[in-house]
C-alpha atoms as a PDB file:
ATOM      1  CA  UNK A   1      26.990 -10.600  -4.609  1.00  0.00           C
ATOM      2  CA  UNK A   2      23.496 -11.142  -3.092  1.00  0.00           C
ATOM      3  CA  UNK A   3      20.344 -10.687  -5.771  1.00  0.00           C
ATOM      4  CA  UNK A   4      16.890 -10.630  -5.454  1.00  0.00           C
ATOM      5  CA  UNK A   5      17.153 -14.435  -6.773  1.00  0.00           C
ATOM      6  CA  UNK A   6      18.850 -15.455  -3.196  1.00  0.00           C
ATOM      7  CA  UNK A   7      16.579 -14.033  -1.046  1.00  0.00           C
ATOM      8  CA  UNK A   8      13.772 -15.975   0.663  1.00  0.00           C
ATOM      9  CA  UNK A   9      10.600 -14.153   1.581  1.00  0.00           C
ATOM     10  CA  UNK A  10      11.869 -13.237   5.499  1.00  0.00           C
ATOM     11  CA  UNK A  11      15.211 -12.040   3.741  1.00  0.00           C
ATOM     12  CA  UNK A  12      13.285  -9.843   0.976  1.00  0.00           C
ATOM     13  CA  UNK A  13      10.959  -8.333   3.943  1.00  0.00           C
ATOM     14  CA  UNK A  14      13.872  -7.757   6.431  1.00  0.00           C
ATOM     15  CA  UNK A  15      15.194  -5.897   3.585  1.00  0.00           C
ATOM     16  CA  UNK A  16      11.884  -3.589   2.201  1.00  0.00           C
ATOM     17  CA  UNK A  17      10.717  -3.281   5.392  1.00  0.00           C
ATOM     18  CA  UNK A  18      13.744  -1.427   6.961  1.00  0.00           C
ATOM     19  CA  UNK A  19      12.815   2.745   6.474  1.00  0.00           C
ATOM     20  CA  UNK A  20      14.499   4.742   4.218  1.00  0.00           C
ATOM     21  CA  UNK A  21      17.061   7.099   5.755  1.00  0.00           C
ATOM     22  CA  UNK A  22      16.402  10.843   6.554  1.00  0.00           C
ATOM     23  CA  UNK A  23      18.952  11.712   3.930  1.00  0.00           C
ATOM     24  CA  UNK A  24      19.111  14.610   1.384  1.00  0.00           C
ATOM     25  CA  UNK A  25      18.124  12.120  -0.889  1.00  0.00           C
ATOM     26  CA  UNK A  26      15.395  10.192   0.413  1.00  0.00           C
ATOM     27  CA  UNK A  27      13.756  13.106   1.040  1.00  0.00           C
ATOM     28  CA  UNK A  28      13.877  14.089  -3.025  1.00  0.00           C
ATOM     29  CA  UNK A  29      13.175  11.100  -3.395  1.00  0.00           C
ATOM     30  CA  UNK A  30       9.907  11.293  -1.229  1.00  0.00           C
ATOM     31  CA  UNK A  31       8.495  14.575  -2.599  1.00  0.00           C
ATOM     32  CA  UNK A  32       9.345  12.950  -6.502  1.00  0.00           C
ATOM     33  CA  UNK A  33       6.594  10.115  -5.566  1.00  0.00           C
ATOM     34  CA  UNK A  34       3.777  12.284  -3.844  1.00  0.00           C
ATOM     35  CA  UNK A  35       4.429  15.009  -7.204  1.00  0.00           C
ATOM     36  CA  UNK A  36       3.829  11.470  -9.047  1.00  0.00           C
ATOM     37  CA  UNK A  37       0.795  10.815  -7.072  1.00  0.00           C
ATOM     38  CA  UNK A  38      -0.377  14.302  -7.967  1.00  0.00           C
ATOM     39  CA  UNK A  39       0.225  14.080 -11.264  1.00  0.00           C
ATOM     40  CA  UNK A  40      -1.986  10.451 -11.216  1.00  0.00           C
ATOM     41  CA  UNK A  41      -4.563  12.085  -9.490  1.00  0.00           C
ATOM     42  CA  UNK A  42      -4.607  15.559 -11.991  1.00  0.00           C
ATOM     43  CA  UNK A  43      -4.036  13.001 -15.358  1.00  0.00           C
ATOM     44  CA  UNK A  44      -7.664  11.033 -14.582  1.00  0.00           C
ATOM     45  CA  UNK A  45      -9.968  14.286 -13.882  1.00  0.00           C
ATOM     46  CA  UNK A  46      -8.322  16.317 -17.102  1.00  0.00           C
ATOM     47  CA  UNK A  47      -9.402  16.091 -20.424  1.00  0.00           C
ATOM     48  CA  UNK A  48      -6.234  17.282 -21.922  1.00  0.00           C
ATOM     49  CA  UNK A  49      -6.378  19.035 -25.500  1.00  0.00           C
ATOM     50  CA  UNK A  50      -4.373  16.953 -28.491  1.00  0.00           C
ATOM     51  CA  UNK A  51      -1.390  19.266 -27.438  1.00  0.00           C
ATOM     52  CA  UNK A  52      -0.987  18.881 -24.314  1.00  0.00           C
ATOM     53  CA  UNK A  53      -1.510  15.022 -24.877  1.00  0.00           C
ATOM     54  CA  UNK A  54       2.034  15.024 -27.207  1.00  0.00           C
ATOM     55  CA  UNK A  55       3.922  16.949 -25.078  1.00  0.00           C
ATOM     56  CA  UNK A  56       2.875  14.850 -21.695  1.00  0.00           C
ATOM     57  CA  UNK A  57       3.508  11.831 -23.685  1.00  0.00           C
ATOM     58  CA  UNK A  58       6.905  12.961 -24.582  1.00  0.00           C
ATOM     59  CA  UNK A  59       7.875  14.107 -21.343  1.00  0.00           C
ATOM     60  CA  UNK A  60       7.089  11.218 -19.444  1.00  0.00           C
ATOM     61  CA  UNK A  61       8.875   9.051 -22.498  1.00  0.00           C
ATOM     62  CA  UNK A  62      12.061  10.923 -21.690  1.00  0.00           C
ATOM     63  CA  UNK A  63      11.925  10.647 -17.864  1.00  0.00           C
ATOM     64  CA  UNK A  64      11.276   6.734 -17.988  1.00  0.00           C
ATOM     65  CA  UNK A  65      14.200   6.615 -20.410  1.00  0.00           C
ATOM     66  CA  UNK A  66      16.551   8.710 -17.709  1.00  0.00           C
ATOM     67  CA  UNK A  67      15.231   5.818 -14.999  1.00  0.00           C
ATOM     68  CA  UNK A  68      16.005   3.309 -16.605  1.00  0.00           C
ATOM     69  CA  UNK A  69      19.363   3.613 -16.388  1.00  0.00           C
ATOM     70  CA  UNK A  70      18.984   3.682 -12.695  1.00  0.00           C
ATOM     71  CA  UNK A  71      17.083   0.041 -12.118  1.00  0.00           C
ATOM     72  CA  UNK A  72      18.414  -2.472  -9.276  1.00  0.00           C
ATOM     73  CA  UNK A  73      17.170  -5.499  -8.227  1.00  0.00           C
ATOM     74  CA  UNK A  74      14.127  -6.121  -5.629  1.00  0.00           C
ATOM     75  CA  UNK A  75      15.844  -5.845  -2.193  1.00  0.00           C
ATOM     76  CA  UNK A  76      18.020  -2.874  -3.138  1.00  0.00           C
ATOM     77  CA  UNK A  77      15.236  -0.320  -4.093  1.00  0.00           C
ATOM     78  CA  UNK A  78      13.744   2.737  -2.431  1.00  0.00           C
ATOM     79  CA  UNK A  79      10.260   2.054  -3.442  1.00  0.00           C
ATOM     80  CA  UNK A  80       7.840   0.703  -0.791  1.00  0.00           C
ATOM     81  CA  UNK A  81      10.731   0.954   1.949  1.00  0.00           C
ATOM     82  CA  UNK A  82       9.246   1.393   5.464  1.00  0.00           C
ATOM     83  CA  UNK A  83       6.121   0.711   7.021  1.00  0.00           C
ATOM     84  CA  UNK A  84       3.328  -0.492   4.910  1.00  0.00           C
ATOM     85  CA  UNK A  85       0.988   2.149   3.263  1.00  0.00           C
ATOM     86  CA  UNK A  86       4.035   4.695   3.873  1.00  0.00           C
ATOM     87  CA  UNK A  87       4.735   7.916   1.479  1.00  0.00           C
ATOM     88  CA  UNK A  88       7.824   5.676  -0.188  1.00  0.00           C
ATOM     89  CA  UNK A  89       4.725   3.813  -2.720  1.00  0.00           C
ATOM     90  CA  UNK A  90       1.970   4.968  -5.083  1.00  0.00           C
ATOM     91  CA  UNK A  91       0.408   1.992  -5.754  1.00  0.00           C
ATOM     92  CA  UNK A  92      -2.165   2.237  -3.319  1.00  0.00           C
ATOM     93  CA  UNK A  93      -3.901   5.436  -1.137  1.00  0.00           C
ATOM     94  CA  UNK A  94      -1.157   6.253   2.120  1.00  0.00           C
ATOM     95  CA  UNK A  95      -2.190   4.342   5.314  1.00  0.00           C
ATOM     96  CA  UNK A  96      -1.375   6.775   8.835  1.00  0.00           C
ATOM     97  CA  UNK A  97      -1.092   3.491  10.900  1.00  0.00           C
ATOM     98  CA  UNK A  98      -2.150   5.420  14.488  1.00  0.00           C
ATOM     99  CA  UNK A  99      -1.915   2.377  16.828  1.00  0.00           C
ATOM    100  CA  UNK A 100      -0.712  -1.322  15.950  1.00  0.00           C
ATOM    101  CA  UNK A 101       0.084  -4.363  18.839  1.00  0.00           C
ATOM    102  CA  UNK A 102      -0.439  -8.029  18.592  1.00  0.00           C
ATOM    103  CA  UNK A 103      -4.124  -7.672  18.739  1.00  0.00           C
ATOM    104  CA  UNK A 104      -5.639  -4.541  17.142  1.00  0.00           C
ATOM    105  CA  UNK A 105      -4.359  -2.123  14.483  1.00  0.00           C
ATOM    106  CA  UNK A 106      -5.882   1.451  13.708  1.00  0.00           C
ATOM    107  CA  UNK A 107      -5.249   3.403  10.916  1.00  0.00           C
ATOM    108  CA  UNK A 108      -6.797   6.531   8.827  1.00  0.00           C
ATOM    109  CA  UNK A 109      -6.397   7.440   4.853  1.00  0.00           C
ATOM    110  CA  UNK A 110      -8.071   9.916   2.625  1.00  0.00           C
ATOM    111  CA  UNK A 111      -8.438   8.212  -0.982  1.00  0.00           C
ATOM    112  CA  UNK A 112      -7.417  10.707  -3.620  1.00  0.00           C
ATOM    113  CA  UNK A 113      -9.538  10.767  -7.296  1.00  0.00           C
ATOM    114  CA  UNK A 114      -6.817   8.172  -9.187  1.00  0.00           C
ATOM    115  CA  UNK A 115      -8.145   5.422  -7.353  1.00  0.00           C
ATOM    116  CA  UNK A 116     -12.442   6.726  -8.251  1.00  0.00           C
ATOM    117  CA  UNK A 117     -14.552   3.798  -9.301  1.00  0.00           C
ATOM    118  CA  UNK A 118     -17.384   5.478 -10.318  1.00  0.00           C
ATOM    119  CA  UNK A 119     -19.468   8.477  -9.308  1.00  0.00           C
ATOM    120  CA  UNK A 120     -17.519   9.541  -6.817  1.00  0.00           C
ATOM    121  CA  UNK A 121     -17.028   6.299  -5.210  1.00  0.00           C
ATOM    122  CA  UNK A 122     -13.330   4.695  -4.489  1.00  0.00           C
ATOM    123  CA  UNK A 123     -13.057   1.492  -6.367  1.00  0.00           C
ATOM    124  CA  UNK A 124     -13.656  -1.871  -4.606  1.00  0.00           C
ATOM    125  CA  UNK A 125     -10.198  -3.167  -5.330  1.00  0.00           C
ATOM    126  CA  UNK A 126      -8.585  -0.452  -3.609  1.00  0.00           C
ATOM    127  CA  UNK A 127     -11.314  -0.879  -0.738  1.00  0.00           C
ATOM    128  CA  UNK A 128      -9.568  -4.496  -0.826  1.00  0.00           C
ATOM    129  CA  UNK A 129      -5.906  -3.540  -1.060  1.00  0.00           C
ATOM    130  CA  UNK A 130      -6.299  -0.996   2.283  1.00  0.00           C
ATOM    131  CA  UNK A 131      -7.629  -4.101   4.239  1.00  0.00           C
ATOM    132  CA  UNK A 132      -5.070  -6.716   2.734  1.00  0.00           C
ATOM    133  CA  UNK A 133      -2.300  -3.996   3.526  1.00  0.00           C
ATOM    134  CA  UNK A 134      -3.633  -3.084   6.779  1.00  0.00           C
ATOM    135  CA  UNK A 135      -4.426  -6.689   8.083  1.00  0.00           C
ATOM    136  CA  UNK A 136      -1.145  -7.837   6.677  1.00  0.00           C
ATOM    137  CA  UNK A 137       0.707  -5.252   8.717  1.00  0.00           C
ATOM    138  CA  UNK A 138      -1.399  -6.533  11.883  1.00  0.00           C
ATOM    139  CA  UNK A 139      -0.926 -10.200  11.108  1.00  0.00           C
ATOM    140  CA  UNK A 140       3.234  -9.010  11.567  1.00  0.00           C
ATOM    141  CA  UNK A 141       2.522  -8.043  14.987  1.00  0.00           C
ATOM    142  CA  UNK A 142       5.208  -6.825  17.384  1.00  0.00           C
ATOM    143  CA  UNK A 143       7.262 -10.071  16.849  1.00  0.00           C
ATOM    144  CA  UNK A 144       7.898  -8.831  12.829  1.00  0.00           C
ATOM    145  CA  UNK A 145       6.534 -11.991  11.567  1.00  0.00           C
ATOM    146  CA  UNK A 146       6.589 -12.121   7.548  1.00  0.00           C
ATOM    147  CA  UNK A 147       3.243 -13.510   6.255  1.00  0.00           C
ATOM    148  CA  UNK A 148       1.450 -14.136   3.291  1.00  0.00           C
ATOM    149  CA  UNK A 149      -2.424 -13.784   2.383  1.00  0.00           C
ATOM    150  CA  UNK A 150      -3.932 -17.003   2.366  1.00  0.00           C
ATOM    151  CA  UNK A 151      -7.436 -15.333   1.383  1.00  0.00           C
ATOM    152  CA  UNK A 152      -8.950 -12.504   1.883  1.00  0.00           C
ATOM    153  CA  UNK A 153     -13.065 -12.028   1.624  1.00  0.00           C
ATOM    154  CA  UNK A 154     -14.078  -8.616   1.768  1.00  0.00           C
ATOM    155  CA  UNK A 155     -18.052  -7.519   2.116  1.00  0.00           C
ATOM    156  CA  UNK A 156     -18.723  -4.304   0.277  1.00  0.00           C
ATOM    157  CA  UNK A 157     -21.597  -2.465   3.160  1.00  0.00           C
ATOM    158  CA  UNK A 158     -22.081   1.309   1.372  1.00  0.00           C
ATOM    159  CA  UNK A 159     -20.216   3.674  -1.376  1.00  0.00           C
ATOM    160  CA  UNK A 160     -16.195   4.228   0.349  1.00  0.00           C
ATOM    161  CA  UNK A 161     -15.943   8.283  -0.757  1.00  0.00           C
ATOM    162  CA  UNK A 162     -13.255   9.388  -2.571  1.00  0.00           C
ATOM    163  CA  UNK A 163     -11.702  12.778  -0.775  1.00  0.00           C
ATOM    164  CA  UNK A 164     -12.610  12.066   3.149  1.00  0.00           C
ATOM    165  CA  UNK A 165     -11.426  10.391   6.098  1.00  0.00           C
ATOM    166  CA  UNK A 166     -11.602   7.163   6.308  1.00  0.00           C
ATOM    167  CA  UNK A 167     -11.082   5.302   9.483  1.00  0.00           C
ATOM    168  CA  UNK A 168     -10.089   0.952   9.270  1.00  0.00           C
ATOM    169  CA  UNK A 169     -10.174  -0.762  12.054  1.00  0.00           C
ATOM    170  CA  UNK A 170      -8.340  -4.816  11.928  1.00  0.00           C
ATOM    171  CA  UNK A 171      -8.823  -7.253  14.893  1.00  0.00           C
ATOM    172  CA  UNK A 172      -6.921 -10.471  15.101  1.00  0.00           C
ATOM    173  CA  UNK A 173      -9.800 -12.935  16.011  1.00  0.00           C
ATOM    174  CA  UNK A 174      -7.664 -16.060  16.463  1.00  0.00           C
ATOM    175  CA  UNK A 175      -4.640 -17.537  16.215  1.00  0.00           C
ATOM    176  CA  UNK A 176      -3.149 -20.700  15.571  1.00  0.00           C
ATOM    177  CA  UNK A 177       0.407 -21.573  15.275  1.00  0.00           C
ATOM    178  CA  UNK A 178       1.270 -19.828  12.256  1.00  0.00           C
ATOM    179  CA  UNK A 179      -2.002 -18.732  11.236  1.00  0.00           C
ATOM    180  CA  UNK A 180      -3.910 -15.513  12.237  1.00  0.00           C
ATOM    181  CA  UNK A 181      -7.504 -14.936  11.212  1.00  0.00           C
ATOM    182  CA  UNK A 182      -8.176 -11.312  11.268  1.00  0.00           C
ATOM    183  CA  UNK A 183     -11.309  -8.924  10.964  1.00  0.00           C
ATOM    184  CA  UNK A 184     -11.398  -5.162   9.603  1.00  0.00           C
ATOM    185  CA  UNK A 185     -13.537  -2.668   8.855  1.00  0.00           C
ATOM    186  CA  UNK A 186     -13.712   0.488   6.908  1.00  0.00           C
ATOM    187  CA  UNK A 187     -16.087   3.380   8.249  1.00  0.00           C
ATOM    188  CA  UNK A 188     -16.652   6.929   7.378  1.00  0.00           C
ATOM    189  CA  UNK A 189     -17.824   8.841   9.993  1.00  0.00           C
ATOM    190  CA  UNK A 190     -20.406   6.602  11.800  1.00  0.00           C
ATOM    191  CA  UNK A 191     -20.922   4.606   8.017  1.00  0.00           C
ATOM    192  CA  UNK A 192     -19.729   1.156   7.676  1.00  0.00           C
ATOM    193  CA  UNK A 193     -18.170   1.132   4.057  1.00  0.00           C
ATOM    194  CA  UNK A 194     -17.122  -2.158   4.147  1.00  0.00           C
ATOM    195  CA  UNK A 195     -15.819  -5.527   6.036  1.00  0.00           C
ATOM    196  CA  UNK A 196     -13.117  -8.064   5.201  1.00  0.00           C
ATOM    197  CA  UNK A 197     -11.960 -11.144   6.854  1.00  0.00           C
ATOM    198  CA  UNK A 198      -8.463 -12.862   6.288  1.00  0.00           C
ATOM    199  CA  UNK A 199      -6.286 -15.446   6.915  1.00  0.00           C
ATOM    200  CA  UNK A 200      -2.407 -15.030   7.072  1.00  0.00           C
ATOM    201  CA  UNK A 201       0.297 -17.681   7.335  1.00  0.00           C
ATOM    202  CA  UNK A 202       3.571 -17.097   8.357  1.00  0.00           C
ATOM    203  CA  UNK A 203       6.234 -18.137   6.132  1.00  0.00           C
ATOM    204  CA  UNK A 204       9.066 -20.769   6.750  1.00  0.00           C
ATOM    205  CA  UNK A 205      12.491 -20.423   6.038  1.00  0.00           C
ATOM    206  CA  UNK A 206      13.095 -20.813   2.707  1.00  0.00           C
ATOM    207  CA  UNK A 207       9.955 -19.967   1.077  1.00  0.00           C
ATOM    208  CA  UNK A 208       9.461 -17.494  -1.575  1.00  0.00           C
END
């Protein structure tokens, strides 16, 4: 039996990055993870009374108990199947990837409150997981290349708000062999939020 343990990094992404299928239960599935992003984003703007805080406690003590039953190793799971930034995570804001080639990628998000820094403001480590997520998904390219950050700099320009469109913008700006140095930006209307640049290397065979 194959594990997780077998895999080498173009194995594990053939793997997660094949979609989920349009099944009765993928789709539960689906709308189980955007009620959980709901409930992240209503948990960090209530102040819940001492009550409330027992019986959320307790509920979400019994439903990690029922999933645990129901873990499988890396390559086998639901979560994060699909394109990058897709509905199928929660860990970061979902990326509408509108145009992607070998060159340029495009793609809009609206950042909910979970991922606030402060005063209304989305936090600069999410700023940096849209680009690395974004520019990772250009650095693929048509050919389906598997790639890992090599570094990532990202230049923080204005406030990214929480609650409106964002538009990103990544360029590949060179490329060597297995290398590809790409540029993005992040802009609200005609505001520059913020600029990253990055280098990712494609993996060899065998690699983790």
């Amino acid at each position: 039996m194959t594990t997780s343990q077998d895999m080498d990094a173009i194995d594990m992404a053939t793997q997660r990055h094949r979609p989920l299928e349009d099944t009765p239960e993928s789709r539960a599935y689906l709308k189980m993870l955007r009620e959980v992003a709901a409930f992240q984003d209503t948990l960090v703007q209530a102040n819940p009374t001492p009550e409330q805080v027992a019986s959320v406690t307790d509920s979400v003590a019994k439903m990690r108990a029922k999933l645990q039953t129901q873990i499988v190793a890396e390559h086998q799971r639901w979560y994060g199947r699909g394109e990058v930034g897709s509905q199928a995570q929660v860990l970061m804001p979902q990326l509408s990837i509108e145009h992607v080639d070998d060159t340029e990628l495009r793609a809009t998000t609206v950042v909910g409150e979970y991922f606030t820094g402060i005063n209304g403001a989305v936090h600069g480590g999410v700023v940096s997981v849209l680009f690395d997520t974004a520019m990772g998904r250009l650095a693929k390219g048509t050919a389906e290349r598997v790639c890992r950050t090599a570094y990532l700099t990202t230049q923080y320009r204005h406030i990214t708000p929480v609650g409106q469109r964002l538009d990103l913008l990544a360029t590949v700006t060179a490329a060597e062999g297995r290398k590809r140095f790409i540029a993005a930006e992040l802009w609200h209307e005609d505001q520059l939020c913020a600029e990253a640049d990055a280098l990712f290397v494609e993996v060899r065979p065998g690699a983790q």
